[in-house]
N, C-alpha and C. Protein backbone atom coordinates (compact mmCIF):
# COMPACT_ATOMS: atom_id res chain seq x y z
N UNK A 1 57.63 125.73 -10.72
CA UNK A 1 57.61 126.99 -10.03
C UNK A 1 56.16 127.45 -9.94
N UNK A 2 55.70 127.86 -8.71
CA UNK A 2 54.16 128.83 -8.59
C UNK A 2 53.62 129.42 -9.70
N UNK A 3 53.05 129.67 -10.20
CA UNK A 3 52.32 130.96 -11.53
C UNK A 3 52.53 132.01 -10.38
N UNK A 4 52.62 131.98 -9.63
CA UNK A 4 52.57 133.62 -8.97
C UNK A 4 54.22 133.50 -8.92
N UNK A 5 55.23 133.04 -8.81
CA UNK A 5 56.57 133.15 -8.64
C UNK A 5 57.47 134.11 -9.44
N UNK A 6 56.48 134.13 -10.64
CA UNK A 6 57.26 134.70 -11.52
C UNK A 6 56.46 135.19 -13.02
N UNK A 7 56.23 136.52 -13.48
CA UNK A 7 55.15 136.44 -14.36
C UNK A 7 56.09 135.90 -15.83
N UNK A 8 55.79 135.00 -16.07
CA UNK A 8 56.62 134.18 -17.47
C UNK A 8 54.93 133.63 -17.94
N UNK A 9 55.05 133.34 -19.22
CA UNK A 9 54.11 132.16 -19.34
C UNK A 9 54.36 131.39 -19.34
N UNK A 10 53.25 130.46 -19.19
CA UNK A 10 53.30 129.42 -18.98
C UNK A 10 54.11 127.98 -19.48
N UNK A 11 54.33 127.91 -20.39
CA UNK A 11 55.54 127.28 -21.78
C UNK A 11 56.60 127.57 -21.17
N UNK A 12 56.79 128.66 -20.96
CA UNK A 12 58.29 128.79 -20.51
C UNK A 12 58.71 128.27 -19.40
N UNK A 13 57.52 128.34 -18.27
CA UNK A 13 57.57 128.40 -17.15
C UNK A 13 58.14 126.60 -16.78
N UNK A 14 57.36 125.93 -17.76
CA UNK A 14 57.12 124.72 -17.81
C UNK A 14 58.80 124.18 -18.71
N UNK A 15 59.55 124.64 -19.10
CA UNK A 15 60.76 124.73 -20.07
C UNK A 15 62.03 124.87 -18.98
N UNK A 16 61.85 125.23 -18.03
CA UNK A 16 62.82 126.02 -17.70
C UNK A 16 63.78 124.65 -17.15
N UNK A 17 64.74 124.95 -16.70
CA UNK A 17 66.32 124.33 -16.79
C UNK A 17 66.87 124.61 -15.32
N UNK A 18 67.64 124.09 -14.32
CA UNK A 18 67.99 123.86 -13.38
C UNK A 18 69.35 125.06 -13.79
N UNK A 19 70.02 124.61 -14.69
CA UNK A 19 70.70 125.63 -15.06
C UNK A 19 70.20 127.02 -15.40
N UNK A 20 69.08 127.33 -15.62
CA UNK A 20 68.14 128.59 -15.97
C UNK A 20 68.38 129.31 -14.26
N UNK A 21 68.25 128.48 -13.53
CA UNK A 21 67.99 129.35 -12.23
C UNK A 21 69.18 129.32 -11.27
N UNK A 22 69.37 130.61 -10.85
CA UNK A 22 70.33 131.06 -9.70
C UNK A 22 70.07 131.19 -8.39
N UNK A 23 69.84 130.30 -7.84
CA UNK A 23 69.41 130.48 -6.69
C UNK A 23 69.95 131.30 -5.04
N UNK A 24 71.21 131.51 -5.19
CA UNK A 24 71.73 132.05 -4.94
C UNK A 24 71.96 133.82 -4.81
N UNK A 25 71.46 134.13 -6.53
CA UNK A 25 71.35 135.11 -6.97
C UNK A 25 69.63 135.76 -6.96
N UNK A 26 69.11 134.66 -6.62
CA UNK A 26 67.11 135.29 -6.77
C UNK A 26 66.57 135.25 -8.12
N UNK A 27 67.22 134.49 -9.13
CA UNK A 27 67.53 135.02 -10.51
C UNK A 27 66.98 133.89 -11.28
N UNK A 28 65.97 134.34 -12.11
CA UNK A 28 65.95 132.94 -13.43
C UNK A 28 65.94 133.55 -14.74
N UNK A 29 66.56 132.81 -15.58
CA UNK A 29 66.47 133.59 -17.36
C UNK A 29 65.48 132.40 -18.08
N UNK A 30 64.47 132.88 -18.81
CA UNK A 30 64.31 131.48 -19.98
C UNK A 30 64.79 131.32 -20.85
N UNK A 31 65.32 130.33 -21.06
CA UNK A 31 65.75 129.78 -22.11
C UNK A 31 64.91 128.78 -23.32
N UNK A 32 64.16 128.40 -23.48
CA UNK A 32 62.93 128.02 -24.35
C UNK A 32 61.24 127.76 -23.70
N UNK A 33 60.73 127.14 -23.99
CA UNK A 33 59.20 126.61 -24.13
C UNK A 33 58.77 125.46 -24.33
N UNK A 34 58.20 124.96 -24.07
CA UNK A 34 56.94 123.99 -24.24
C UNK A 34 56.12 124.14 -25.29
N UNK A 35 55.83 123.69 -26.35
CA UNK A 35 54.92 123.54 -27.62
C UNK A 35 54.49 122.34 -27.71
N UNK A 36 52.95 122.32 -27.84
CA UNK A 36 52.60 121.23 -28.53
C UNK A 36 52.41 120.75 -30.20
N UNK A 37 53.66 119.56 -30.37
CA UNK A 37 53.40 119.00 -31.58
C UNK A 37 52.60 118.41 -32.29
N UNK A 38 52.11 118.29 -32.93
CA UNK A 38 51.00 117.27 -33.64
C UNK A 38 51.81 115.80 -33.68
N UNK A 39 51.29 114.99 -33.40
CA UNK A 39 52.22 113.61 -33.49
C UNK A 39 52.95 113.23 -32.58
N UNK A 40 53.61 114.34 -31.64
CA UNK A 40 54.74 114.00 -30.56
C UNK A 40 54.07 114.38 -29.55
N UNK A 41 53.15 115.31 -29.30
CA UNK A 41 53.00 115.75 -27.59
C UNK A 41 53.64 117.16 -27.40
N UNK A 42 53.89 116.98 -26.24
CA UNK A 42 55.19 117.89 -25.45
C UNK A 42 56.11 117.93 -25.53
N UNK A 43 56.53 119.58 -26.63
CA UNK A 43 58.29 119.11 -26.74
C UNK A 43 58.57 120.41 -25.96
N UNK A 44 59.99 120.76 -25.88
CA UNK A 44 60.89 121.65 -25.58
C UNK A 44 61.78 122.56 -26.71
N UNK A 45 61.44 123.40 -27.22
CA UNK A 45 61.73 124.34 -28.05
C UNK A 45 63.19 125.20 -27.57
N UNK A 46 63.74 126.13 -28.18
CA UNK A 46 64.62 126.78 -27.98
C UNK A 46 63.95 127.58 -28.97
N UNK A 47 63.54 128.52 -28.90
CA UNK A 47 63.66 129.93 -29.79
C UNK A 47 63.88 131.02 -29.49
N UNK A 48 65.25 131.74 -29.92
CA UNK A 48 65.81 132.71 -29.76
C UNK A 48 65.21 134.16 -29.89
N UNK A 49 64.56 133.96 -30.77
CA UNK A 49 63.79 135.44 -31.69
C UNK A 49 62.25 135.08 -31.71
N UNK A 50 62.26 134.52 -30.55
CA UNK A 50 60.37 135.04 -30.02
C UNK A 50 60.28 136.07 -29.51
N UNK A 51 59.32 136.75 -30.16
CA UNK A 51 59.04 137.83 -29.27
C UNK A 51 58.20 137.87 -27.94
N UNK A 52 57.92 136.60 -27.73
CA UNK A 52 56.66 136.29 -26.42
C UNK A 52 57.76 135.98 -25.35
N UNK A 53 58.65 135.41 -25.93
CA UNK A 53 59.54 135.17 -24.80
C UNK A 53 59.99 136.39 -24.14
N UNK A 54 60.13 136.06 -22.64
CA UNK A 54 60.92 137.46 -22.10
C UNK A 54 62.19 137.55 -22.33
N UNK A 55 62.58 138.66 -22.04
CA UNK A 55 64.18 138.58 -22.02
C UNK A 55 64.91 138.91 -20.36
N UNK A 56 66.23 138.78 -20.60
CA UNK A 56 66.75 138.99 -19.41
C UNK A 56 66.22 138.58 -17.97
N UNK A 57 67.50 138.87 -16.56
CA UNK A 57 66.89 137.95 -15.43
C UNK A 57 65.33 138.05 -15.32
N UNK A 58 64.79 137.35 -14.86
CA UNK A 58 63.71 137.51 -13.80
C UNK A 58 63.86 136.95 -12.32
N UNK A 59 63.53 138.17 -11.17
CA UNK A 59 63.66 137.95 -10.11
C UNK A 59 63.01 137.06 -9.59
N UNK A 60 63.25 136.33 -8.57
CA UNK A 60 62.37 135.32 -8.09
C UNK A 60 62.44 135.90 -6.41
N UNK A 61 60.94 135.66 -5.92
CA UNK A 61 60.79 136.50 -4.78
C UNK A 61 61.30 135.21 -3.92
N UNK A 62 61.37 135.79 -2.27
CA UNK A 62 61.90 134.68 -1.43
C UNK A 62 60.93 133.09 -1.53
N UNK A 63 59.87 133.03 -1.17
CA UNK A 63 59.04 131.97 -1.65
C UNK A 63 59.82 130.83 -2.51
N UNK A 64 59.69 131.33 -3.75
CA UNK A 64 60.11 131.02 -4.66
C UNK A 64 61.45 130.36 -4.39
N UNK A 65 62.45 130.92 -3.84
CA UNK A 65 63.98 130.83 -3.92
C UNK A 65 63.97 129.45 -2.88
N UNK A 66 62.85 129.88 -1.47
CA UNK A 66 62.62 128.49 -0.62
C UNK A 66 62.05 127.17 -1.54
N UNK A 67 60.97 127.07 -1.59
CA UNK A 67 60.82 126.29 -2.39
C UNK A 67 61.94 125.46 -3.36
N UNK A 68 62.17 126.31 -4.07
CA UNK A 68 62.92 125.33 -5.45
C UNK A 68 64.28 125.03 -4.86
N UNK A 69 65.08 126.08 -3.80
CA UNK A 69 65.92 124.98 -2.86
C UNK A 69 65.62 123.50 -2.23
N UNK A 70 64.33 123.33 -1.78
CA UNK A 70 64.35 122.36 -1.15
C UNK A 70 63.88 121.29 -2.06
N UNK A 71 63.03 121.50 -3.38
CA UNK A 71 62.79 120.65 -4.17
C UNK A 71 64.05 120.43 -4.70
N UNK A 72 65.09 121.38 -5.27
CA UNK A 72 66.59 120.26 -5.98
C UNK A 72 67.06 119.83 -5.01
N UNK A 73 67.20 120.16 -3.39
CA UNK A 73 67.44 119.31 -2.90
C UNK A 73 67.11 118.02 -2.16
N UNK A 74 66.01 118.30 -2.58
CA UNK A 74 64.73 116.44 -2.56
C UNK A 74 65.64 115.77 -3.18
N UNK A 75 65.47 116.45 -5.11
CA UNK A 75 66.00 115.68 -6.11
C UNK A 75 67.38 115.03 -5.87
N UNK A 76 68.11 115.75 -5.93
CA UNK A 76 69.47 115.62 -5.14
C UNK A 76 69.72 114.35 -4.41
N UNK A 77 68.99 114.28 -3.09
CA UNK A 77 68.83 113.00 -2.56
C UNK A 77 68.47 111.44 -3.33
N UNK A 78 67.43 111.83 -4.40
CA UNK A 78 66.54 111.19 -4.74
C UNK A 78 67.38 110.09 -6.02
N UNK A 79 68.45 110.67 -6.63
CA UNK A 79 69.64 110.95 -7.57
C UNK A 79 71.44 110.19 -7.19
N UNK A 80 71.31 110.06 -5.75
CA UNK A 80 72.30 109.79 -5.24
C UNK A 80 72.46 108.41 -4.98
């Protein structure tokens, strides 16, 4: 997703889940982050009781909603 799409940081932004977003609805929630491990790299976290994390929807402006339609439905194709 854009850095302008949506003010999340960045971890999250990078975390997020196909299931996270409603496209339909204009709507994304996060559900974890991106941390770097010592030893592993790039993982995917779940933490409930961050406080950095946002809470609740975040709107996603039209841009946004174009876009990531036509990229799952690249994927989509790409999958089949």
């Amino acid at each position: 997703m854009p850095a302008s799409a949506a003010v999340v940081a960045q971890g999250n932004r990078l975390a997020l889940l196909w299931s996270n977003i409603d496209l339909p609805g204009k709507i994304s929630r996060t559900s974890g982050k991106v941390v770097r491990v010592a030893g592993q790299g790039l993982v995917r976290t779940v933490q409930h009781h961050d406080p950095k994390n946002r809470k609740g929807p975040i709107v996603l402006p039209e841009f946004a909603v174009v876009m990531l339609t036509r990229r799952k439905a690249t994927l989509e194709l790409h999958t089949e």
